[in-house]
PDB file of N, CA and C in Angstrom:
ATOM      1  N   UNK A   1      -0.822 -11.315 -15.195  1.00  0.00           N
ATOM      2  CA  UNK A   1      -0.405 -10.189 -16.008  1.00  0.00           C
ATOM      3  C   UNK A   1      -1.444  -9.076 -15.908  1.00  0.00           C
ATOM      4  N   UNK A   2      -1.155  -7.713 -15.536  1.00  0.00           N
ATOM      5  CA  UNK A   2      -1.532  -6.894 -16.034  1.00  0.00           C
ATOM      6  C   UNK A   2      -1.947  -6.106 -17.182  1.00  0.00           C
ATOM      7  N   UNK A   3      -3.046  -5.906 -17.844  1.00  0.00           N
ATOM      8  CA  UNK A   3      -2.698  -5.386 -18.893  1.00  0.00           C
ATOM      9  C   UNK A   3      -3.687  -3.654 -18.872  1.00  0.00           C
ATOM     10  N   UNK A   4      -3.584  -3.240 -20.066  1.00  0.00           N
ATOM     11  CA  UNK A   4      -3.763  -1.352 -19.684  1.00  0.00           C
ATOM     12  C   UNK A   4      -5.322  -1.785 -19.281  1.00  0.00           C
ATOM     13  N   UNK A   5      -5.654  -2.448 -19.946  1.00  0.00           N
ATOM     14  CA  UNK A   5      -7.250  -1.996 -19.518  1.00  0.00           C
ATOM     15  C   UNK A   5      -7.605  -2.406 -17.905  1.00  0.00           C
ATOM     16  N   UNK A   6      -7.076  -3.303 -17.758  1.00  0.00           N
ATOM     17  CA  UNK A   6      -6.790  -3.514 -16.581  1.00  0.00           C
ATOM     18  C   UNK A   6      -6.809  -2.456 -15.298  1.00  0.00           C
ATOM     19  N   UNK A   7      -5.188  -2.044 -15.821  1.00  0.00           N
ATOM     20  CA  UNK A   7      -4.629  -0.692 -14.597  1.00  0.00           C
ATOM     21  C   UNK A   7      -5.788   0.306 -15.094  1.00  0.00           C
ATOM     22  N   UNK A   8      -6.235   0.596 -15.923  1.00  0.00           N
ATOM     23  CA  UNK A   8      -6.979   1.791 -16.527  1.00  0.00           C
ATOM     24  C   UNK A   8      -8.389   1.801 -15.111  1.00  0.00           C
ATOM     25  N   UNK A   9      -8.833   0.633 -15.659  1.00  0.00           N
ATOM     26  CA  UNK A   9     -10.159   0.191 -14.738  1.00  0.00           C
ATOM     27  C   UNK A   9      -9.729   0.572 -13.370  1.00  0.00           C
ATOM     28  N   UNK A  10      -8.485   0.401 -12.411  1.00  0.00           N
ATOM     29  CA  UNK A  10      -8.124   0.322 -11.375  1.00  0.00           C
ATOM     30  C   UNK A  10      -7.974   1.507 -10.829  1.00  0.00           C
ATOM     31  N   UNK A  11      -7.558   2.258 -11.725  1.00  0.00           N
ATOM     32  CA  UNK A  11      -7.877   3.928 -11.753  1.00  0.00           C
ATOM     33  C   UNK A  11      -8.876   4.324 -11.517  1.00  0.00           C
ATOM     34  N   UNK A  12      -9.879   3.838 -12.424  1.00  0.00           N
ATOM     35  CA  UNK A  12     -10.935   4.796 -12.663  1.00  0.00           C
ATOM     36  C   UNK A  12     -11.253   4.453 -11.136  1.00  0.00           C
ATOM     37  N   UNK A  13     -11.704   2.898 -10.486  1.00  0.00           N
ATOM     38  CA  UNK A  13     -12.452   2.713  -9.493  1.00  0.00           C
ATOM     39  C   UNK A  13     -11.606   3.696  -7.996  1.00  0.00           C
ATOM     40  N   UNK A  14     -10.130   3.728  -8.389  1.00  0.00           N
ATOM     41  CA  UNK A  14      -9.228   4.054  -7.315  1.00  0.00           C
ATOM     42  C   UNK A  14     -10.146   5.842  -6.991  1.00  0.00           C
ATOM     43  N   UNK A  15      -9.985   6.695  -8.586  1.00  0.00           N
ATOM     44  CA  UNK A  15     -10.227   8.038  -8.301  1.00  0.00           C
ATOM     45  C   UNK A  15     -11.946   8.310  -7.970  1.00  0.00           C
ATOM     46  N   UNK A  16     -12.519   7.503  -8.735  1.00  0.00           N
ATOM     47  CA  UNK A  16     -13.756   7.368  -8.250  1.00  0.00           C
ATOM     48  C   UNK A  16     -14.088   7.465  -6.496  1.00  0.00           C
ATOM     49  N   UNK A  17     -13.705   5.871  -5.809  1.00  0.00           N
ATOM     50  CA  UNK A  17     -13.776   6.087  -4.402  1.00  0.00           C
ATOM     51  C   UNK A  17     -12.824   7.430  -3.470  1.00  0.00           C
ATOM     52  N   UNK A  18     -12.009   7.615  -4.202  1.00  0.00           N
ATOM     53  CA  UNK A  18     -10.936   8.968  -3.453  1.00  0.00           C
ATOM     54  C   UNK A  18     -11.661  10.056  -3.245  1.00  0.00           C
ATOM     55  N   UNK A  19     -12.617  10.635  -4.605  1.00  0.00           N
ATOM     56  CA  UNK A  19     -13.800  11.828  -4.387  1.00  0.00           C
ATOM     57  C   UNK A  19     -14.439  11.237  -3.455  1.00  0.00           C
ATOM     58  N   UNK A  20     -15.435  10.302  -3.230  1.00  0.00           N
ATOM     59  CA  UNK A  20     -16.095   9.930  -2.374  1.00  0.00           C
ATOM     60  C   UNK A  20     -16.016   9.816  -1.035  1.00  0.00           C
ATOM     61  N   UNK A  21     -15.010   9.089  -0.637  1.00  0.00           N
ATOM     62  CA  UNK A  21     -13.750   9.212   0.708  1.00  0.00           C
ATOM     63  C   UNK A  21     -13.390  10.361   1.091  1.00  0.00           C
ATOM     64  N   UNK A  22     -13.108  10.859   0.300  1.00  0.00           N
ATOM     65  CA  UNK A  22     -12.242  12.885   0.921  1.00  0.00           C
ATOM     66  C   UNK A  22     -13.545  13.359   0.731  1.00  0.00           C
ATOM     67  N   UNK A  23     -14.629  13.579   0.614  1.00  0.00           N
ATOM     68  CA  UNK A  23     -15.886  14.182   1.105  1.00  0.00           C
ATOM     69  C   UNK A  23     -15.994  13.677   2.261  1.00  0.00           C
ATOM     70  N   UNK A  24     -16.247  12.416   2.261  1.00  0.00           N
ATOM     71  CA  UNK A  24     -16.842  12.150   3.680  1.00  0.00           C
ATOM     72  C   UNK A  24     -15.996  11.800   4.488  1.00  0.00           C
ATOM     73  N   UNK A  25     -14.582  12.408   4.912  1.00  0.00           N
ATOM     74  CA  UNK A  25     -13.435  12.710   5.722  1.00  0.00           C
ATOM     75  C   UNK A  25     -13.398  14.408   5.705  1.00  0.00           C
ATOM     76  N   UNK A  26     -13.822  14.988   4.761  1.00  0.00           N
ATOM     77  CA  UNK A  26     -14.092  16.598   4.964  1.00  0.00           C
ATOM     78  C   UNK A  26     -15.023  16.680   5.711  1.00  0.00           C
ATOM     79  N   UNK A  27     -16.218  16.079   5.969  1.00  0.00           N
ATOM     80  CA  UNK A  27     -17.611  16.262   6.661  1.00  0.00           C
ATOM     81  C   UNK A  27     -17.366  15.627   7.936  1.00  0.00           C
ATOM     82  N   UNK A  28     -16.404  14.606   8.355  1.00  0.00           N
ATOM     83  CA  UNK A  28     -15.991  14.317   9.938  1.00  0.00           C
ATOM     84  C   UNK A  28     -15.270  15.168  10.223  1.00  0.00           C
ATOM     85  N   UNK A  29     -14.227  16.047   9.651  1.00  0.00           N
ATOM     86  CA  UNK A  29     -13.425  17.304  10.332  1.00  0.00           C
ATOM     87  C   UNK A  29     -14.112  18.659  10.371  1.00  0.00           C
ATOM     88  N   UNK A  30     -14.984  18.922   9.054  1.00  0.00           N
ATOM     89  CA  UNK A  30     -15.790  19.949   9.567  1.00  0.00           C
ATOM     90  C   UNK A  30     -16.956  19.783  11.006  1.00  0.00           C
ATOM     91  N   UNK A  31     -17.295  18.545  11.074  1.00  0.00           N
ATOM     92  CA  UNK A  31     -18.558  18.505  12.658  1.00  0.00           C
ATOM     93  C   UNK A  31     -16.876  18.717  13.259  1.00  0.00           C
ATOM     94  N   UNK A  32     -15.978  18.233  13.681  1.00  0.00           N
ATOM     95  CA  UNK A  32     -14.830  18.298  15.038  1.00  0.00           C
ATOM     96  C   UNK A  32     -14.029  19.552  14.772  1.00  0.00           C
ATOM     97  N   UNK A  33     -14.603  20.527  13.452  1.00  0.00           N
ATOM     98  CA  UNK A  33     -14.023  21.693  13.556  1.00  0.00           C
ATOM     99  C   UNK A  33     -11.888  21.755  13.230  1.00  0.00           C
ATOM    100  N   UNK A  34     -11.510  20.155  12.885  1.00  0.00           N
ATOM    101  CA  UNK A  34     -10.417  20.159  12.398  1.00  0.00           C
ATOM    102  C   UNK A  34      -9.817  20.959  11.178  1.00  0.00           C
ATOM    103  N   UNK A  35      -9.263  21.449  11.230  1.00  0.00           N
ATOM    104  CA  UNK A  35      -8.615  21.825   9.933  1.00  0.00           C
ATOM    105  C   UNK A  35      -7.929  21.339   8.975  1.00  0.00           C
ATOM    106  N   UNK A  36      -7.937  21.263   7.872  1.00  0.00           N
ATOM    107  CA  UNK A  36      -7.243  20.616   6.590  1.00  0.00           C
ATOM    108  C   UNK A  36      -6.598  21.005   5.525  1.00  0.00           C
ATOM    109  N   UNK A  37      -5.797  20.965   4.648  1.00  0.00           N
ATOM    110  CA  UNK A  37      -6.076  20.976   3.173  1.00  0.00           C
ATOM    111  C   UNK A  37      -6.371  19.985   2.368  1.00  0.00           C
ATOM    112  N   UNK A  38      -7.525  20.466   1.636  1.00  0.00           N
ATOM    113  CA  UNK A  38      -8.055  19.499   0.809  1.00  0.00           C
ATOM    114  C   UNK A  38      -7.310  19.019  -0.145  1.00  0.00           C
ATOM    115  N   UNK A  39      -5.961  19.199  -1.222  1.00  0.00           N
ATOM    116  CA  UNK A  39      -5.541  18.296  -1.739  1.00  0.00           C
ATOM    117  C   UNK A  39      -4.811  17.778  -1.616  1.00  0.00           C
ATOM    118  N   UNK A  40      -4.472  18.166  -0.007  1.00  0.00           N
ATOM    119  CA  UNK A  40      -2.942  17.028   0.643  1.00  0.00           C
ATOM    120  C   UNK A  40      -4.366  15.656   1.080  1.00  0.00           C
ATOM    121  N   UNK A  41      -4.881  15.874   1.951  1.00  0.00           N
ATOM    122  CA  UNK A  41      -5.792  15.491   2.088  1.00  0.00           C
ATOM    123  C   UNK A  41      -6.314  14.681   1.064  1.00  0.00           C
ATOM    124  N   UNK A  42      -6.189  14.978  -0.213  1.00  0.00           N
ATOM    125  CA  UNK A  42      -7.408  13.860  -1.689  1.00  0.00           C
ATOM    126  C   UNK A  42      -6.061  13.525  -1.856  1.00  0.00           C
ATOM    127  N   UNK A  43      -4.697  13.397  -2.004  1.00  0.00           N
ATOM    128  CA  UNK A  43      -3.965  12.611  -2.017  1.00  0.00           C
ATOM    129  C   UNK A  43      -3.554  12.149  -1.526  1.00  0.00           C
ATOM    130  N   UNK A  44      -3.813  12.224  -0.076  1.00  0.00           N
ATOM    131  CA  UNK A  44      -3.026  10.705   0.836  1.00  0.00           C
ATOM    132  C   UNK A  44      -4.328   9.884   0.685  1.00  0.00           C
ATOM    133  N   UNK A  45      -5.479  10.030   0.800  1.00  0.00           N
ATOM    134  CA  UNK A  45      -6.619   9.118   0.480  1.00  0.00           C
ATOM    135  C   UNK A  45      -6.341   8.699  -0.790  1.00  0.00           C
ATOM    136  N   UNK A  46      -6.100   9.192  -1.738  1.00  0.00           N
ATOM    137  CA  UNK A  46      -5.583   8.536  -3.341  1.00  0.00           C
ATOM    138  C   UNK A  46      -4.555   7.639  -2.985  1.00  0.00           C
ATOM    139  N   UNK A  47      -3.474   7.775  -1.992  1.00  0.00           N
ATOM    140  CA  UNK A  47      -2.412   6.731  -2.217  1.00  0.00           C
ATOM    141  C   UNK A  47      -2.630   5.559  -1.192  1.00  0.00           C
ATOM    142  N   UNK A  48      -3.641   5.754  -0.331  1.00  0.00           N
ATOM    143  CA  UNK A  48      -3.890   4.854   0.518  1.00  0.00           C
ATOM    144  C   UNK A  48      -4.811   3.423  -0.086  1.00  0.00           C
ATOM    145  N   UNK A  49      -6.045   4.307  -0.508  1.00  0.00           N
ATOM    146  CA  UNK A  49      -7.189   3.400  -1.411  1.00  0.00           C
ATOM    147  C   UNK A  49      -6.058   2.879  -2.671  1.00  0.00           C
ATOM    148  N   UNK A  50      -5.665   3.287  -3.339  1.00  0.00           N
ATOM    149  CA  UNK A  50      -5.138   2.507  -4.549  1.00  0.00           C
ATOM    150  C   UNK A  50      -4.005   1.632  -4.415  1.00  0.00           C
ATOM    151  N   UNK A  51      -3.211   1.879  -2.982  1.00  0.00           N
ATOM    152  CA  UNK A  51      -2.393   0.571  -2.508  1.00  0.00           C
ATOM    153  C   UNK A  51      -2.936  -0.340  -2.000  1.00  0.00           C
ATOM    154  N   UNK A  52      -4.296   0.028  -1.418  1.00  0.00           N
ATOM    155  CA  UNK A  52      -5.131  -1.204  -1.211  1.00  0.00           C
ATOM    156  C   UNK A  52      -5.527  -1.697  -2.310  1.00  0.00           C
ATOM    157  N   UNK A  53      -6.481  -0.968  -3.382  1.00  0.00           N
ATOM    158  CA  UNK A  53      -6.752  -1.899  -4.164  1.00  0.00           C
ATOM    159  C   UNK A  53      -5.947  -2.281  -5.223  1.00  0.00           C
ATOM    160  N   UNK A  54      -5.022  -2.066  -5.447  1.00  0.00           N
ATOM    161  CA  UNK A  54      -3.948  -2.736  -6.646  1.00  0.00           C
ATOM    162  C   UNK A  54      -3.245  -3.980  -5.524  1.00  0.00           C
ATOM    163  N   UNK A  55      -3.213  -4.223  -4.148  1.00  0.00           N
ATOM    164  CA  UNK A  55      -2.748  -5.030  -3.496  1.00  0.00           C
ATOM    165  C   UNK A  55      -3.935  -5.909  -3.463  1.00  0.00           C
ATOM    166  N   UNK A  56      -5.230  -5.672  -3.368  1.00  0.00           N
ATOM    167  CA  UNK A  56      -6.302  -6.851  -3.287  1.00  0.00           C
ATOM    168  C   UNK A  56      -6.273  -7.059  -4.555  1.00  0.00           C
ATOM    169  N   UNK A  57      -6.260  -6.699  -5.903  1.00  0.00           N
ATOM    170  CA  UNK A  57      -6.503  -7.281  -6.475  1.00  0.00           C
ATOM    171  C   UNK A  57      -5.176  -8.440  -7.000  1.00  0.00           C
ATOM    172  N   UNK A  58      -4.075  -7.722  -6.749  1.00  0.00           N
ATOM    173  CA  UNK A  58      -3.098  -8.444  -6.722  1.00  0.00           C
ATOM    174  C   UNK A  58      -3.591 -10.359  -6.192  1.00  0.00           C
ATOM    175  N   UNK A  59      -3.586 -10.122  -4.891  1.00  0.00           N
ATOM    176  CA  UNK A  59      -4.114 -11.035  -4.064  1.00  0.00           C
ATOM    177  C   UNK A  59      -5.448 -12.043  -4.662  1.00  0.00           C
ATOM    178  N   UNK A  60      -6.436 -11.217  -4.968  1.00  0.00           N
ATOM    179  CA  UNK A  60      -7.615 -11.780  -5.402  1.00  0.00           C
ATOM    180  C   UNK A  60      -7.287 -12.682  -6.527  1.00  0.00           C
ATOM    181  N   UNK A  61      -6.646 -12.167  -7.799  1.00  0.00           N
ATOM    182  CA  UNK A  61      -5.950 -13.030  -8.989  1.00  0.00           C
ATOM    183  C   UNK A  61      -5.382 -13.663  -8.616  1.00  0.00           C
ATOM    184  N   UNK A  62      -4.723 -13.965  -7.669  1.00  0.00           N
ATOM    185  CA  UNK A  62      -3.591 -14.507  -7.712  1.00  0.00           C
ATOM    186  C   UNK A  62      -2.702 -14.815  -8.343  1.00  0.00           C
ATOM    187  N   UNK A  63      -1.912 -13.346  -8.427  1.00  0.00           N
ATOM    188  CA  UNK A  63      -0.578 -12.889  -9.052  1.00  0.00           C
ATOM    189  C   UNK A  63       0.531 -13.002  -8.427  1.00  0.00           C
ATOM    190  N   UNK A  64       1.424 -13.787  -9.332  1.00  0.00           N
ATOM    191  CA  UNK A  64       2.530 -13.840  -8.575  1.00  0.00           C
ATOM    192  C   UNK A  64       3.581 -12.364  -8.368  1.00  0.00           C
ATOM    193  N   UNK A  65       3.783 -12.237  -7.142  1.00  0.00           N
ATOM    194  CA  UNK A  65       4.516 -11.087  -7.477  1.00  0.00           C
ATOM    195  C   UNK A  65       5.946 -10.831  -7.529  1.00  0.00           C
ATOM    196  N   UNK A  66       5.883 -10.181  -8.531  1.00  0.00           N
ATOM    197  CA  UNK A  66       7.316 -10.377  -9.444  1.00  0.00           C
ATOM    198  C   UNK A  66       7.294  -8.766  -9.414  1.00  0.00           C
ATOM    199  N   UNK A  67       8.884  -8.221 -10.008  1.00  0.00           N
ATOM    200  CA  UNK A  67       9.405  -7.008  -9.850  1.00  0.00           C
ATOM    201  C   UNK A  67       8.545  -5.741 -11.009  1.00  0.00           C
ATOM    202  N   UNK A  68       7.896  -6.985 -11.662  1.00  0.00           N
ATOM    203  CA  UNK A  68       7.021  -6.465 -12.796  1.00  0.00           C
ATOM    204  C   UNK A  68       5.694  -6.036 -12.412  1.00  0.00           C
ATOM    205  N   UNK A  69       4.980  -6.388 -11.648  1.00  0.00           N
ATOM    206  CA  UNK A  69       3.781  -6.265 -11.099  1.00  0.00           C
ATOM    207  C   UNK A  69       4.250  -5.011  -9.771  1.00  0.00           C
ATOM    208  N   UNK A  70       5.506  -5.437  -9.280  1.00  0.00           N
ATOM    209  CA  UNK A  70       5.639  -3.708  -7.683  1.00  0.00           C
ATOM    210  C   UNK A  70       5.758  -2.567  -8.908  1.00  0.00           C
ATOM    211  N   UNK A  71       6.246  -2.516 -10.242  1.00  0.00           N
ATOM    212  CA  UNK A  71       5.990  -1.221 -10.907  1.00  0.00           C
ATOM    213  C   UNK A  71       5.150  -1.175 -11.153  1.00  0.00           C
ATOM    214  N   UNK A  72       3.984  -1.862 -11.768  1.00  0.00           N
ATOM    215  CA  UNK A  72       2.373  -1.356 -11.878  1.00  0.00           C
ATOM    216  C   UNK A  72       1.841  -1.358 -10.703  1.00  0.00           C
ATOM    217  N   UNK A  73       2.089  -1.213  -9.850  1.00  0.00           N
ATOM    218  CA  UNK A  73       1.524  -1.105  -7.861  1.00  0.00           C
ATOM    219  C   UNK A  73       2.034   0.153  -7.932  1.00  0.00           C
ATOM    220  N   UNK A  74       3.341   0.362  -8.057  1.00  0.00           N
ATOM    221  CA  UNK A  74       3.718   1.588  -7.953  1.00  0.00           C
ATOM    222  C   UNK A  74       3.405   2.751  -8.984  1.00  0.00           C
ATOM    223  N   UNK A  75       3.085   1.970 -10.084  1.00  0.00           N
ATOM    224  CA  UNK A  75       2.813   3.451 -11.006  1.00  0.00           C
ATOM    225  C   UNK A  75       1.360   3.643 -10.910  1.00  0.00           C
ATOM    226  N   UNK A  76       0.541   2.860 -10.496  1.00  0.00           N
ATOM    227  CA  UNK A  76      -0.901   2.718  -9.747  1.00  0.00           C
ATOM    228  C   UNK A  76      -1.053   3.610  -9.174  1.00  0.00           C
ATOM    229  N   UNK A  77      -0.337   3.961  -7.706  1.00  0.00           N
ATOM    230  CA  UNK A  77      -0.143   4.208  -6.751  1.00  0.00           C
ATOM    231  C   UNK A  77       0.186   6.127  -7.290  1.00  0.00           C
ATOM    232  N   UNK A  78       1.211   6.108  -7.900  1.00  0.00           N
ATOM    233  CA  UNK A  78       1.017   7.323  -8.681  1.00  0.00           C
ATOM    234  C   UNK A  78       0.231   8.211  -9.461  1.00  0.00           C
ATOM    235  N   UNK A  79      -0.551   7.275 -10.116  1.00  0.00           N
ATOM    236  CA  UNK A  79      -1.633   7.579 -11.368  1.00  0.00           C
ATOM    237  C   UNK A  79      -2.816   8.111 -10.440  1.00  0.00           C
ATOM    238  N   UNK A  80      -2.650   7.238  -9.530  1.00  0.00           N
ATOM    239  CA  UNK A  80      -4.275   7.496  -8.447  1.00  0.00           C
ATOM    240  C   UNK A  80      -3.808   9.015  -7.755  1.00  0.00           C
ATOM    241  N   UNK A  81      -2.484   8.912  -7.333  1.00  0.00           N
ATOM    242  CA  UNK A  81      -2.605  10.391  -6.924  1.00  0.00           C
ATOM    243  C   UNK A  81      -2.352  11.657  -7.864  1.00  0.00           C
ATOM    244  N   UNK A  82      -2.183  11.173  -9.005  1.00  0.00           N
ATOM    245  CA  UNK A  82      -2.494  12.558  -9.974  1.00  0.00           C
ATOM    246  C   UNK A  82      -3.490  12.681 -10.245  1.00  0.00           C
ATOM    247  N   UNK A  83      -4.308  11.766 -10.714  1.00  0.00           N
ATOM    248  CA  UNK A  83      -5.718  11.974 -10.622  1.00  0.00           C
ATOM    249  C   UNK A  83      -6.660  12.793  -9.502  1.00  0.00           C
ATOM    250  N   UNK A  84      -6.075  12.225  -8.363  1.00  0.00           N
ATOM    251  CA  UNK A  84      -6.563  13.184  -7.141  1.00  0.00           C
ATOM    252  C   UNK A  84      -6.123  15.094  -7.307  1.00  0.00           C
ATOM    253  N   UNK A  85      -4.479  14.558  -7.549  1.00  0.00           N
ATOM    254  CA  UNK A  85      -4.318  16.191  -7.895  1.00  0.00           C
ATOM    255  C   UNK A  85      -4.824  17.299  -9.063  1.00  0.00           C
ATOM    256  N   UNK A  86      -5.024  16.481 -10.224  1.00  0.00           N
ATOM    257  CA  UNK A  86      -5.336  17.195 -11.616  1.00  0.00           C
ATOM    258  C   UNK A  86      -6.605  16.756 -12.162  1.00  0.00           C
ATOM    259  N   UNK A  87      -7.097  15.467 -11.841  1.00  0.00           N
ATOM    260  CA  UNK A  87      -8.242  14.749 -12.698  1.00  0.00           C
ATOM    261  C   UNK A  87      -8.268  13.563 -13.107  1.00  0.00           C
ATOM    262  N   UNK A  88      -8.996  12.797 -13.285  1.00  0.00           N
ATOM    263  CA  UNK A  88      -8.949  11.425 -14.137  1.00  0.00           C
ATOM    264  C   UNK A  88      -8.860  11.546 -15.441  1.00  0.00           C
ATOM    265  N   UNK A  89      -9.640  12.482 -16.094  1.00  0.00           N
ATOM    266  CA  UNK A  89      -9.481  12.749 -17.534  1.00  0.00           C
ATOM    267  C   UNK A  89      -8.636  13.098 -18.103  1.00  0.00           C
ATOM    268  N   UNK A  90      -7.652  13.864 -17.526  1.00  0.00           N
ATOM    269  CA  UNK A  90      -6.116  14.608 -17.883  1.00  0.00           C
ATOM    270  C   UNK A  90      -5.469  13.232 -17.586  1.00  0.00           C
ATOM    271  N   UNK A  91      -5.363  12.862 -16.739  1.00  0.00           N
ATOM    272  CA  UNK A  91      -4.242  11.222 -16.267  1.00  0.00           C
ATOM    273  C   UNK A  91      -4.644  10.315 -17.485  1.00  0.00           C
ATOM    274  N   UNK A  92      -5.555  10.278 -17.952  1.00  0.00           N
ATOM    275  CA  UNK A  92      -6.310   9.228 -18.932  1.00  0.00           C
ATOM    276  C   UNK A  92      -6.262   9.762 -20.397  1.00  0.00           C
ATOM    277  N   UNK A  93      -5.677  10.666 -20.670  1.00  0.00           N
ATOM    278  CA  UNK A  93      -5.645  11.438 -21.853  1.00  0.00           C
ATOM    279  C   UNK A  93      -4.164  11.199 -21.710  1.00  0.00           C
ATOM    280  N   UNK A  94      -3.534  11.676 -21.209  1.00  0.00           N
ATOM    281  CA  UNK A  94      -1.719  11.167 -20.628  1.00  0.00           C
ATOM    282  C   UNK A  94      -1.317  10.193 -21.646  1.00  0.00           C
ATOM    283  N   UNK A  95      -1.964   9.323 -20.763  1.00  0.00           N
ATOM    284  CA  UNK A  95      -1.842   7.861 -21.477  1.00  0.00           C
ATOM    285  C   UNK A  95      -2.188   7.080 -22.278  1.00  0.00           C
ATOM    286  N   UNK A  96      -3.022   7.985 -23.150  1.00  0.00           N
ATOM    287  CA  UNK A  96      -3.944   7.276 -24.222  1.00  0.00           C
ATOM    288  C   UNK A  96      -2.635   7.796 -25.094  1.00  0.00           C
ATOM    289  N   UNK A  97      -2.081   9.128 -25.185  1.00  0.00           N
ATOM    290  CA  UNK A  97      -1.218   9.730 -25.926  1.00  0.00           C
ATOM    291  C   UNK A  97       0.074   9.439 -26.173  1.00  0.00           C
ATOM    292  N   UNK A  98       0.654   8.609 -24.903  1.00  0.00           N
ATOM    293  CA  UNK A  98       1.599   7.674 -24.738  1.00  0.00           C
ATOM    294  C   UNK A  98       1.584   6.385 -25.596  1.00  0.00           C
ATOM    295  N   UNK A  99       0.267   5.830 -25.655  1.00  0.00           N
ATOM    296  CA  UNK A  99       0.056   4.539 -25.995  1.00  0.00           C
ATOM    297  C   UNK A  99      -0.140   4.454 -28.034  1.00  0.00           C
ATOM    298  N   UNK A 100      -0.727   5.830 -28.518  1.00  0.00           N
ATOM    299  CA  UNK A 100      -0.888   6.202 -29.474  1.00  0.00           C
ATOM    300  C   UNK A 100       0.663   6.277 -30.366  1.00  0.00           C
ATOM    301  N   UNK A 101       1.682   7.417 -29.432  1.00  0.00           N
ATOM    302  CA  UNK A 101       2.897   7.443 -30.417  1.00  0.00           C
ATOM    303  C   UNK A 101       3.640   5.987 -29.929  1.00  0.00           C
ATOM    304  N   UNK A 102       3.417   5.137 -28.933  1.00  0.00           N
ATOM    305  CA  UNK A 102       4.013   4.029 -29.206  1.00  0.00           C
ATOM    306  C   UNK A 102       3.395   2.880 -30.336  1.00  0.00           C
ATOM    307  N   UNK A 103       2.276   2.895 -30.547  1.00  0.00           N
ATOM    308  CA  UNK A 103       1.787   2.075 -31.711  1.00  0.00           C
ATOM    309  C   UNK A 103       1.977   2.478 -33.264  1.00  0.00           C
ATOM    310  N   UNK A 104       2.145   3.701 -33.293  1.00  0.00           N
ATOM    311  CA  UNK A 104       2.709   4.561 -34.202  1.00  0.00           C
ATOM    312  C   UNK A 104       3.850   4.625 -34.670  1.00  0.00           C
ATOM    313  N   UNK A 105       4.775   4.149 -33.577  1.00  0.00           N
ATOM    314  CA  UNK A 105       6.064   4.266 -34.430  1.00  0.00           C
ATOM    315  C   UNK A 105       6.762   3.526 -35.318  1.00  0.00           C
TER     316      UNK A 105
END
């Protein structure tokens, strides 16, 4: 089972390595003089790294995978690339706000 703190953590580490990665994929195309845009660019690295790691960790737990676990892969997979597009703190504020009027009601 997944639970938020969980996916939360998976985020953070997903957007974390994505800054890190799209720098140092900007600094191999600037020496070869390639051209880019940088946030098509921080989001295919966002959706690449976070299908890896929501799939290793999948794997690592050993989770069975059920239709319940490909939507948290997939909303993973999403979260990591908004984060790339807007921020971690805005994606993480999202969902704290989500989680608030559902305990609330």
């Amino acid at each position: 089972m997944i639970t938020l703190e969980i996916f939360l953590l998976g985020l953070l580490i997903t957007s974390t390595l994505t800054g890190l990665v799209t720098e140092a994929v900007k600094n191999v195309f600037a020496e070869h003089n390639i051209k880019y845009r940088a946030n098509t660019l921080a989001g295919i690295i966002a959706l690449i790294l976070s299908a890896a790691i929501g799939s290793g960790y999948i794997i690592m737990a050993g989770i069975t995978f059920t239709a319940q676990i490909a939507v948290c892969l997939i909303a993973q997979v999403f979260m990591s690339w908004l984060c790339a597009m807007v921020g971690y703190d805005k994606v993480v504020q999202a969902i704290s706000q989500f989680k608030i009027k559902k305990e609330g009601e």
